[in-house]
C-alpha atoms as a PDB file:
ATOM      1  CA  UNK A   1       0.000   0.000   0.000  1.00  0.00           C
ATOM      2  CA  UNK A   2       1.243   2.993  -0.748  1.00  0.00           C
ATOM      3  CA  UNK A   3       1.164   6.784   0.956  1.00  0.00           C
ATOM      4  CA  UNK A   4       1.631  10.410   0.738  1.00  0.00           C
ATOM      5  CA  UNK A   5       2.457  11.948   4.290  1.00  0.00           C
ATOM      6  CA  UNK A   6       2.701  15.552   4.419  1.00  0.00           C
ATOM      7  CA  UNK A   7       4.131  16.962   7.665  1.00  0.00           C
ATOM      8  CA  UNK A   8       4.654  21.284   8.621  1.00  0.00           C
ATOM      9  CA  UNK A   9       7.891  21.802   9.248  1.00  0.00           C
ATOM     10  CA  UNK A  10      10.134  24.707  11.003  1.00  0.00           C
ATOM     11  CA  UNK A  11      13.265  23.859   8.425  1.00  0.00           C
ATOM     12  CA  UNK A  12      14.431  21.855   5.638  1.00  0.00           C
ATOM     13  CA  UNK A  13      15.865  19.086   6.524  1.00  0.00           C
ATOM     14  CA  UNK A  14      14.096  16.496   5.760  1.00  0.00           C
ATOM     15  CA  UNK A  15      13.361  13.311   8.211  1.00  0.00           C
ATOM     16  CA  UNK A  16      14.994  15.722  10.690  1.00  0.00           C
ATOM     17  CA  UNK A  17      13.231  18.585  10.227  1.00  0.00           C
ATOM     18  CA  UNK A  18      11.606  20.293  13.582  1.00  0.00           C
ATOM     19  CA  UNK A  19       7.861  19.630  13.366  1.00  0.00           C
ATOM     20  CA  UNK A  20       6.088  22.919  13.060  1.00  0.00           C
ATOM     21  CA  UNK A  21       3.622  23.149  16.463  1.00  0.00           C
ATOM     22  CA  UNK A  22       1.433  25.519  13.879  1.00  0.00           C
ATOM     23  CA  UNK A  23       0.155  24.306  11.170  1.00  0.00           C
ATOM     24  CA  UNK A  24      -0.761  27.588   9.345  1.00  0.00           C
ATOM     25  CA  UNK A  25       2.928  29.192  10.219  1.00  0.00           C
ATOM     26  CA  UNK A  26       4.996  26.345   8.881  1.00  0.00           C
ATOM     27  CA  UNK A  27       7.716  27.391   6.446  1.00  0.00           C
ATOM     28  CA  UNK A  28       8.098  23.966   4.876  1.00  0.00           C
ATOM     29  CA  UNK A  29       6.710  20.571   3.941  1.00  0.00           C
ATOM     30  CA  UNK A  30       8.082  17.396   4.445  1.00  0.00           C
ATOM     31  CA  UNK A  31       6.715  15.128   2.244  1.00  0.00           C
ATOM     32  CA  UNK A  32       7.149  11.298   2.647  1.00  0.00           C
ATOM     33  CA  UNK A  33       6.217   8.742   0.673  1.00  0.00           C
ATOM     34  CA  UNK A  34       5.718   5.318   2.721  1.00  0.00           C
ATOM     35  CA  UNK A  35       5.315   2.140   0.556  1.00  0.00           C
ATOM     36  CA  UNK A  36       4.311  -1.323   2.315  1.00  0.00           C
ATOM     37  CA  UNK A  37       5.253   0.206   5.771  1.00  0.00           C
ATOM     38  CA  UNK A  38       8.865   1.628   4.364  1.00  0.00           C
ATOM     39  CA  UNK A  39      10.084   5.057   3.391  1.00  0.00           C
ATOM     40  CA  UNK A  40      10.531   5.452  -0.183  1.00  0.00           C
ATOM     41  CA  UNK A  41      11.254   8.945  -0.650  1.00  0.00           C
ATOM     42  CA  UNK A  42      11.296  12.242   1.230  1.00  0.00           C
ATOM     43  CA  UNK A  43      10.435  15.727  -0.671  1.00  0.00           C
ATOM     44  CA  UNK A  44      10.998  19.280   1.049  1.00  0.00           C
ATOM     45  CA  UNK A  45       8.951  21.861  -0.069  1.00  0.00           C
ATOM     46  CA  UNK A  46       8.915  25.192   1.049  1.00  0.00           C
ATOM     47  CA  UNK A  47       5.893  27.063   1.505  1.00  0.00           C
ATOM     48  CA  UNK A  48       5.223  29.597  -1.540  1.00  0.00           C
ATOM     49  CA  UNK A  49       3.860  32.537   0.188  1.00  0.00           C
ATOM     50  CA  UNK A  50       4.465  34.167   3.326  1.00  0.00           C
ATOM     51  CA  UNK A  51       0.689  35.074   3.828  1.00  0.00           C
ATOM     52  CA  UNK A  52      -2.066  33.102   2.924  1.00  0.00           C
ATOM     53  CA  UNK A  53      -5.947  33.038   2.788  1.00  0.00           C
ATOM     54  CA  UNK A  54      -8.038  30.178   4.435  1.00  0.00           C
ATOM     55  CA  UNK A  55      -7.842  27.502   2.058  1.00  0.00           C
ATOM     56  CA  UNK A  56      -4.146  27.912   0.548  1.00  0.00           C
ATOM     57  CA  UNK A  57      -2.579  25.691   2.343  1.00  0.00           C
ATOM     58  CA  UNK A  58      -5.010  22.657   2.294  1.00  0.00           C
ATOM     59  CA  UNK A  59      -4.820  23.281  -1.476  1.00  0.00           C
ATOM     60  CA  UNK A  60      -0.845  23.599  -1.325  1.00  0.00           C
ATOM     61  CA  UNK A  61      -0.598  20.119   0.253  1.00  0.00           C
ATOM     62  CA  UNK A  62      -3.475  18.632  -2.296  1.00  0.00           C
ATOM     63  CA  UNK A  63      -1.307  19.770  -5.187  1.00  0.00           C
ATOM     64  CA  UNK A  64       1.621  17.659  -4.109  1.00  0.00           C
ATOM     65  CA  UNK A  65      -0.556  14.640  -3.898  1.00  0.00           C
ATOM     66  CA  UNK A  66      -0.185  14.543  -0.219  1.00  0.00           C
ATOM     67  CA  UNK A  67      -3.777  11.413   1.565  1.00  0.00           C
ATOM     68  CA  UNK A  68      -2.364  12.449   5.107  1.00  0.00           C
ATOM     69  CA  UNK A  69      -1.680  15.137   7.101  1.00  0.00           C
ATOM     70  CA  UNK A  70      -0.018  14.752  10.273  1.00  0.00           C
ATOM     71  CA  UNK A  71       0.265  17.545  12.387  1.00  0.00           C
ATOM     72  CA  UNK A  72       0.539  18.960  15.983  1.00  0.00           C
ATOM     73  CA  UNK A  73      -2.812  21.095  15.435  1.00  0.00           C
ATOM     74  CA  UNK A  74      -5.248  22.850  13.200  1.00  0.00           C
ATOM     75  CA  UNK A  75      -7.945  25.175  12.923  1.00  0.00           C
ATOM     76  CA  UNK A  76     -10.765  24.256  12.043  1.00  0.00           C
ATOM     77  CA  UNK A  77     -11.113  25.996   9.216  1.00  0.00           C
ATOM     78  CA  UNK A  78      -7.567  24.137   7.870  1.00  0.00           C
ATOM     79  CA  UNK A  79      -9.853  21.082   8.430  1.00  0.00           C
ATOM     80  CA  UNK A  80     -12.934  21.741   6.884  1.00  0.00           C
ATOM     81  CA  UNK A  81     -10.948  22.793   3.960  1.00  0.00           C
ATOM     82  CA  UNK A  82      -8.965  19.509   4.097  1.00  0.00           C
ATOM     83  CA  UNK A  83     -11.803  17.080   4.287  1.00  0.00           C
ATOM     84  CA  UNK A  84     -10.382  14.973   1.152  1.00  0.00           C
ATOM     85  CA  UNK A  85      -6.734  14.855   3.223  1.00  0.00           C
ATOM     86  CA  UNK A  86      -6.826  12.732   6.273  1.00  0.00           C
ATOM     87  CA  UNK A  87      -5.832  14.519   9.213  1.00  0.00           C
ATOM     88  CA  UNK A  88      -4.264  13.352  12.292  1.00  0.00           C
ATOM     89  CA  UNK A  89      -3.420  15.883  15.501  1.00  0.00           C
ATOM     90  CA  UNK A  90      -1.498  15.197  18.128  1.00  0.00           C
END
């Protein structure tokens, strides 16, 4: 089975990358692609705008093909506009 994992990040450095504790403020993505329970490949992407309107970001993460979102929180607005991206807080 295979999955896109996109995860806010503070920096760029991949796997290592800080998580971002705000999902609307993170600078990057980390995007990892897990096939049959391995990593297959990591992407860092940085976040294209500095501000953004409700909606960008959900649709930022959609265009790089991302099924699951896993971050420390979100608004509910992030949420409602992410309803085709699974999202996991905590």
């Amino acid at each position: 089975m295979y999955m896109r994992i996109a995860i806010p990040a503070e920096d760029n450095r991949g796997l290592e990358s800080n998580v971002s504790r705000h999902f609307g403020r993170a600078e990057y993505f980390v995007f990892v692609d897990v096939e049959e329970g391995k990593t297959k490949n990591v992407e860092v992407v940085e976040v294209p705008f500095d501000e953004h309107s409700p909606g960008d970001l959900p649709n930022f993460i959609k265009e790089h093909n991302a099924e699951v979102v896993l971050a420390y929180g979100m608004g509910r607005r992030a949420i409602n506009e992410a309803m085709s991206v699974d999202t996991q807080e905590g």
